[in-house]
N, C-alpha and C. Protein backbone atom coordinates (compact mmCIF):
# COMPACT_ATOMS: atom_id res chain seq x y z
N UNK A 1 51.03 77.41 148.06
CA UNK A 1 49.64 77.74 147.81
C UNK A 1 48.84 77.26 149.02
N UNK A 2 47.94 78.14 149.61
CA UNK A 2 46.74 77.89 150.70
C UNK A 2 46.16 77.06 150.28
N UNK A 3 45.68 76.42 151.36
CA UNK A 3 44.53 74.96 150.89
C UNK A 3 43.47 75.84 150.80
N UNK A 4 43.07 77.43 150.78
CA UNK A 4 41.67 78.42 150.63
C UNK A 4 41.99 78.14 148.93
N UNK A 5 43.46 78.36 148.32
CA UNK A 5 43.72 79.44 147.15
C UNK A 5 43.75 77.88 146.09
N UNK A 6 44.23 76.56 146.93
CA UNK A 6 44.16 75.60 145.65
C UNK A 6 41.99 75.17 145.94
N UNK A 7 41.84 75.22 146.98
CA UNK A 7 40.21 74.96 147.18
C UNK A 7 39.33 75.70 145.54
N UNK A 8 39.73 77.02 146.35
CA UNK A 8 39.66 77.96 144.85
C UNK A 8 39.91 77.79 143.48
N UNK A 9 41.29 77.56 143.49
CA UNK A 9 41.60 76.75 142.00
C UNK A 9 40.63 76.06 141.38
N UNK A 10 40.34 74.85 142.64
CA UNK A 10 39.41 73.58 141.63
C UNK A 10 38.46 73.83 141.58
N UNK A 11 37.69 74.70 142.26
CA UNK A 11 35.95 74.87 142.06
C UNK A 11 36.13 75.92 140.97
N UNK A 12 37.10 76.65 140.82
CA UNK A 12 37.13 77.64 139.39
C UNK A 12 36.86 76.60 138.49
N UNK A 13 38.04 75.68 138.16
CA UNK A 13 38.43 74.79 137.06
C UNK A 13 36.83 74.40 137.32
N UNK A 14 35.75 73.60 138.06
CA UNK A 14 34.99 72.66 138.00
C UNK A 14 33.78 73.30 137.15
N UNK A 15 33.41 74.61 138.20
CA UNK A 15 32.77 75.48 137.89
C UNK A 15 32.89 76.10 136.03
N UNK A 16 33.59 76.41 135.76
CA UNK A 16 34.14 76.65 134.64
C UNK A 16 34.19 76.04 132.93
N UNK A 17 34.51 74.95 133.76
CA UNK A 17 34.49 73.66 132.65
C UNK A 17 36.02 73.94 132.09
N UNK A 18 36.91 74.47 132.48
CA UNK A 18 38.08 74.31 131.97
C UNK A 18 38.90 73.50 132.44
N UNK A 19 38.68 72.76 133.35
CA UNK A 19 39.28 71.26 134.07
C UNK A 19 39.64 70.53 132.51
N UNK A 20 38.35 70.71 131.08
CA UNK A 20 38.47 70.00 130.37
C UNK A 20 39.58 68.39 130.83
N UNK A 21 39.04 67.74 131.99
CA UNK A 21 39.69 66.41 132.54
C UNK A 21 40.56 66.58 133.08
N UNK A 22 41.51 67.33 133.26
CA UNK A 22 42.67 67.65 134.07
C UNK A 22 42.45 66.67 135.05
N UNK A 23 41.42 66.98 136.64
CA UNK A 23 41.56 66.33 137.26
C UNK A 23 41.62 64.57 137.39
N UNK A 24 40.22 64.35 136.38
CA UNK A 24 40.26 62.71 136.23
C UNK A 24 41.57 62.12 135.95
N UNK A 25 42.31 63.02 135.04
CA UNK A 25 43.17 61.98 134.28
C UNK A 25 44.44 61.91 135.36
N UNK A 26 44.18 63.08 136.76
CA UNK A 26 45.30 62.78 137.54
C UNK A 26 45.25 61.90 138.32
N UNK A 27 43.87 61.88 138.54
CA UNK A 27 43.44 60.60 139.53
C UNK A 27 43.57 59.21 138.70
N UNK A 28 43.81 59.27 137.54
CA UNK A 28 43.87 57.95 136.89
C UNK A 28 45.06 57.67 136.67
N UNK A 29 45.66 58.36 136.52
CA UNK A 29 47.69 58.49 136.69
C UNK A 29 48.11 57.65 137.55
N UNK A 30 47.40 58.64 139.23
CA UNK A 30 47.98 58.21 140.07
C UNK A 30 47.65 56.78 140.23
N UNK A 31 45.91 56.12 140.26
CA UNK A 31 45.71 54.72 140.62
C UNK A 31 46.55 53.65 140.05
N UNK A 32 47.22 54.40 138.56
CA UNK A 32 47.70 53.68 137.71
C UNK A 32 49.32 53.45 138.45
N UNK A 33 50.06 54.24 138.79
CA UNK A 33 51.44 54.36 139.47
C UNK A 33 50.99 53.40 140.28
N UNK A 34 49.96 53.30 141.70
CA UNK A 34 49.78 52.36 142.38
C UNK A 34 49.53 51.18 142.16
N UNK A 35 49.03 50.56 141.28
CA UNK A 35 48.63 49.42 141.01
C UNK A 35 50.07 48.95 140.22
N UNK A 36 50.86 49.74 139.68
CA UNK A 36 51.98 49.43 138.95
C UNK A 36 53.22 49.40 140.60
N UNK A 37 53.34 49.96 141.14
CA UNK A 37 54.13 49.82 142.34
C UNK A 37 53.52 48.23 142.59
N UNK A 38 52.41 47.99 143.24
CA UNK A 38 51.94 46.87 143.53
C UNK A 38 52.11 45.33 142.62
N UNK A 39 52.09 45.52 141.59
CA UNK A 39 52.65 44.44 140.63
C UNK A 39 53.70 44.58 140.44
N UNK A 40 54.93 45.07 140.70
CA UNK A 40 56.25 44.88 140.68
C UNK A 40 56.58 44.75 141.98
N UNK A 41 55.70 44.58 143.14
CA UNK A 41 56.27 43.75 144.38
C UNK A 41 56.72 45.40 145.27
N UNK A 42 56.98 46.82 145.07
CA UNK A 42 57.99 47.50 145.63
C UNK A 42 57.20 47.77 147.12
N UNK A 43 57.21 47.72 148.13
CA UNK A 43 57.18 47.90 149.34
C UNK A 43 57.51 49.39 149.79
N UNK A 44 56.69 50.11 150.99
CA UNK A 44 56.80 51.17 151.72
C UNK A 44 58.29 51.06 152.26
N UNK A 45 58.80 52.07 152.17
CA UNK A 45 59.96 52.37 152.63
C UNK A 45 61.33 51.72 152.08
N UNK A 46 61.01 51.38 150.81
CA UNK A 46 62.28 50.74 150.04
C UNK A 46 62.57 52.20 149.41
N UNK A 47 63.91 52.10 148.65
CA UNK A 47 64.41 53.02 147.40
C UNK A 47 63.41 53.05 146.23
N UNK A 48 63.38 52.03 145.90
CA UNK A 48 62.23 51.70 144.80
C UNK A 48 61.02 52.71 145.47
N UNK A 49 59.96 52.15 146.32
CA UNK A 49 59.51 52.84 146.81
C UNK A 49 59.35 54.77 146.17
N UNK A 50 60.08 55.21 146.96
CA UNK A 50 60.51 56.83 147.31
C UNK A 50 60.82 56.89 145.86
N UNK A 51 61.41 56.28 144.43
CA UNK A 51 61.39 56.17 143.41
C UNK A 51 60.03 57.33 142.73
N UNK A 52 58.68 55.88 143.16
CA UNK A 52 57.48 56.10 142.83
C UNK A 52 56.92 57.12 143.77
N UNK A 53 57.66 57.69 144.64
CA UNK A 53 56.67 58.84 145.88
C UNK A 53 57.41 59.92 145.02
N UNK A 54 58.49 59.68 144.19
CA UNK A 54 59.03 60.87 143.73
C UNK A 54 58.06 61.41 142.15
N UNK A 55 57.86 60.45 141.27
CA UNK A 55 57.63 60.32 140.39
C UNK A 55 56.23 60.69 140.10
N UNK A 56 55.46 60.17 141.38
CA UNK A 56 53.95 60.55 141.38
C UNK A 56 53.84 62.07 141.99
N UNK A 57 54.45 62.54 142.54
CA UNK A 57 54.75 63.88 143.35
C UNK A 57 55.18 64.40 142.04
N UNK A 58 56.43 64.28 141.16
CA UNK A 58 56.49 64.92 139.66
C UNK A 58 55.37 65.27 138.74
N UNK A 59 54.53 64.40 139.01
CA UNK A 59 53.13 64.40 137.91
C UNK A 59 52.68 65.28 138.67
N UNK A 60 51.91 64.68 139.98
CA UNK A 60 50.82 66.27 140.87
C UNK A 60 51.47 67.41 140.47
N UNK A 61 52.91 67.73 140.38
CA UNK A 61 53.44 69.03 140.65
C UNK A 61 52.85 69.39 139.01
N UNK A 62 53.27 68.55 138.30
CA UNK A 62 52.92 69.06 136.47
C UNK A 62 51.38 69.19 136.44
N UNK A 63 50.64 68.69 136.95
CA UNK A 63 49.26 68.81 137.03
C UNK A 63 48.86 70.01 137.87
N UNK A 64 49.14 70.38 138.56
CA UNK A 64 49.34 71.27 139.35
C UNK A 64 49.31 72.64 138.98
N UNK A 65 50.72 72.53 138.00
CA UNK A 65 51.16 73.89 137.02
C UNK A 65 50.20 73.80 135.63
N UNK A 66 49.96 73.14 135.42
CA UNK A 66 49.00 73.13 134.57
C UNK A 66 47.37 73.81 134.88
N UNK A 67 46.83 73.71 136.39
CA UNK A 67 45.73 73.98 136.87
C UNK A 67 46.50 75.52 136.83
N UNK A 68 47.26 75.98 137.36
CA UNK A 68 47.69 77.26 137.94
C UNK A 68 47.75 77.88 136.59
N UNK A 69 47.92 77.40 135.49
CA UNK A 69 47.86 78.21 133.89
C UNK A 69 46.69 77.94 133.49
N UNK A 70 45.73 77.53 133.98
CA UNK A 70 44.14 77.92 133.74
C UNK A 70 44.07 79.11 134.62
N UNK A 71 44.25 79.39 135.77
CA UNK A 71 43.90 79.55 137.01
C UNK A 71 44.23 81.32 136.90
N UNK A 72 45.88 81.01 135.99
CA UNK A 72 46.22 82.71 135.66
C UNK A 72 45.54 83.01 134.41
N UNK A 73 45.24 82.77 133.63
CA UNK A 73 44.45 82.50 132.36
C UNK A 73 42.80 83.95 132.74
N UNK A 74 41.98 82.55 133.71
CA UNK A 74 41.37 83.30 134.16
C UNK A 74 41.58 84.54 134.93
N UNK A 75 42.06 84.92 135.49
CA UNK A 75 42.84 85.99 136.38
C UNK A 75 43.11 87.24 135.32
N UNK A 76 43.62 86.72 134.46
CA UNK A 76 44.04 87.52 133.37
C UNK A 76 42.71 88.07 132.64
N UNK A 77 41.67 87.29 132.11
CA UNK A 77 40.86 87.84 131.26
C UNK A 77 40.06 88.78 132.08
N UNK A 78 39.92 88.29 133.39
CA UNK A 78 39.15 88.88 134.30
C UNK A 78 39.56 90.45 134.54
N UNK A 79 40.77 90.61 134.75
CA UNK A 79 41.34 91.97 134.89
C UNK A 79 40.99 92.65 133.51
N UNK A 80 41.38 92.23 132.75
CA UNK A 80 41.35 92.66 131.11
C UNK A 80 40.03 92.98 130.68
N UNK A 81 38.97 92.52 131.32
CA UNK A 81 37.21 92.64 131.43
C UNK A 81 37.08 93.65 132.38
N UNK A 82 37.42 93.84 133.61
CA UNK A 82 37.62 95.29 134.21
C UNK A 82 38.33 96.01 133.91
N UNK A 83 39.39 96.04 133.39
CA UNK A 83 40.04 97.56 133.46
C UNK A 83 40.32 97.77 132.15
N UNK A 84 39.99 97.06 130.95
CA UNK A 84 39.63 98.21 129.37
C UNK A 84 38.77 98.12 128.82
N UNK A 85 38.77 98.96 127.74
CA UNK A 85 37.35 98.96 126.95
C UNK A 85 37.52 98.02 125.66
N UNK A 86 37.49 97.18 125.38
CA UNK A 86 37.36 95.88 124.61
C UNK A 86 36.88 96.13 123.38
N UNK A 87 36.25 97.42 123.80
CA UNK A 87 35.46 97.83 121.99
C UNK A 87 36.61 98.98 121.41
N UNK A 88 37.66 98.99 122.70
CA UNK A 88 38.30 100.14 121.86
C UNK A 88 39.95 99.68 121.07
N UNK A 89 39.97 97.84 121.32
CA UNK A 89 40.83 97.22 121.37
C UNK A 89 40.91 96.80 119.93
N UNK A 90 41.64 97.32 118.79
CA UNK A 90 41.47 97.09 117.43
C UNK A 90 42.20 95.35 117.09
């Protein structure tokens, strides 16, 4: 995904109000992984480490796919608002 097409994404979601928190709660995930790396001592460039670069990279990616099923959501109704007649849809 283009940094134009995820830019896009989030000002949809913001704009929208269908973020319904999505983003906060990723940013609170992540501070949370960090501060938890940091109290168990794990250091840049250990195993442990790359552990938590994996794990927090797992979440963005699920957060991620989650924005992209708002993202087709909208996409979808939008087409479905141009191209039928809605009153003729029983």
């Amino acid at each position: 995904m283009s940094t134009r097409e995820k830019n896009l994404l989030l000002l949809f979601l913001e704009v929208s109000k269908t973020d319904n928190g999505c983003t906060k709660k990723w940013e609170e995930v992540t501070k949370k992984l960090t501060k938890l790396a940091y109290k168990l001592g794990i250091q840049d460039g250990t195993p442990q480490n790359r552990d938590f670069i994996e794990l927090e990279n797992d979440i963005t990616q699920l957060f991620q796919m989650t924005k992209d099923i708002y993202f087709n959501f909208g996409t979808t109704a939008k087409e479905i608002v141009e191209e039928y007649s809605l009153e003729d849809v029983a």
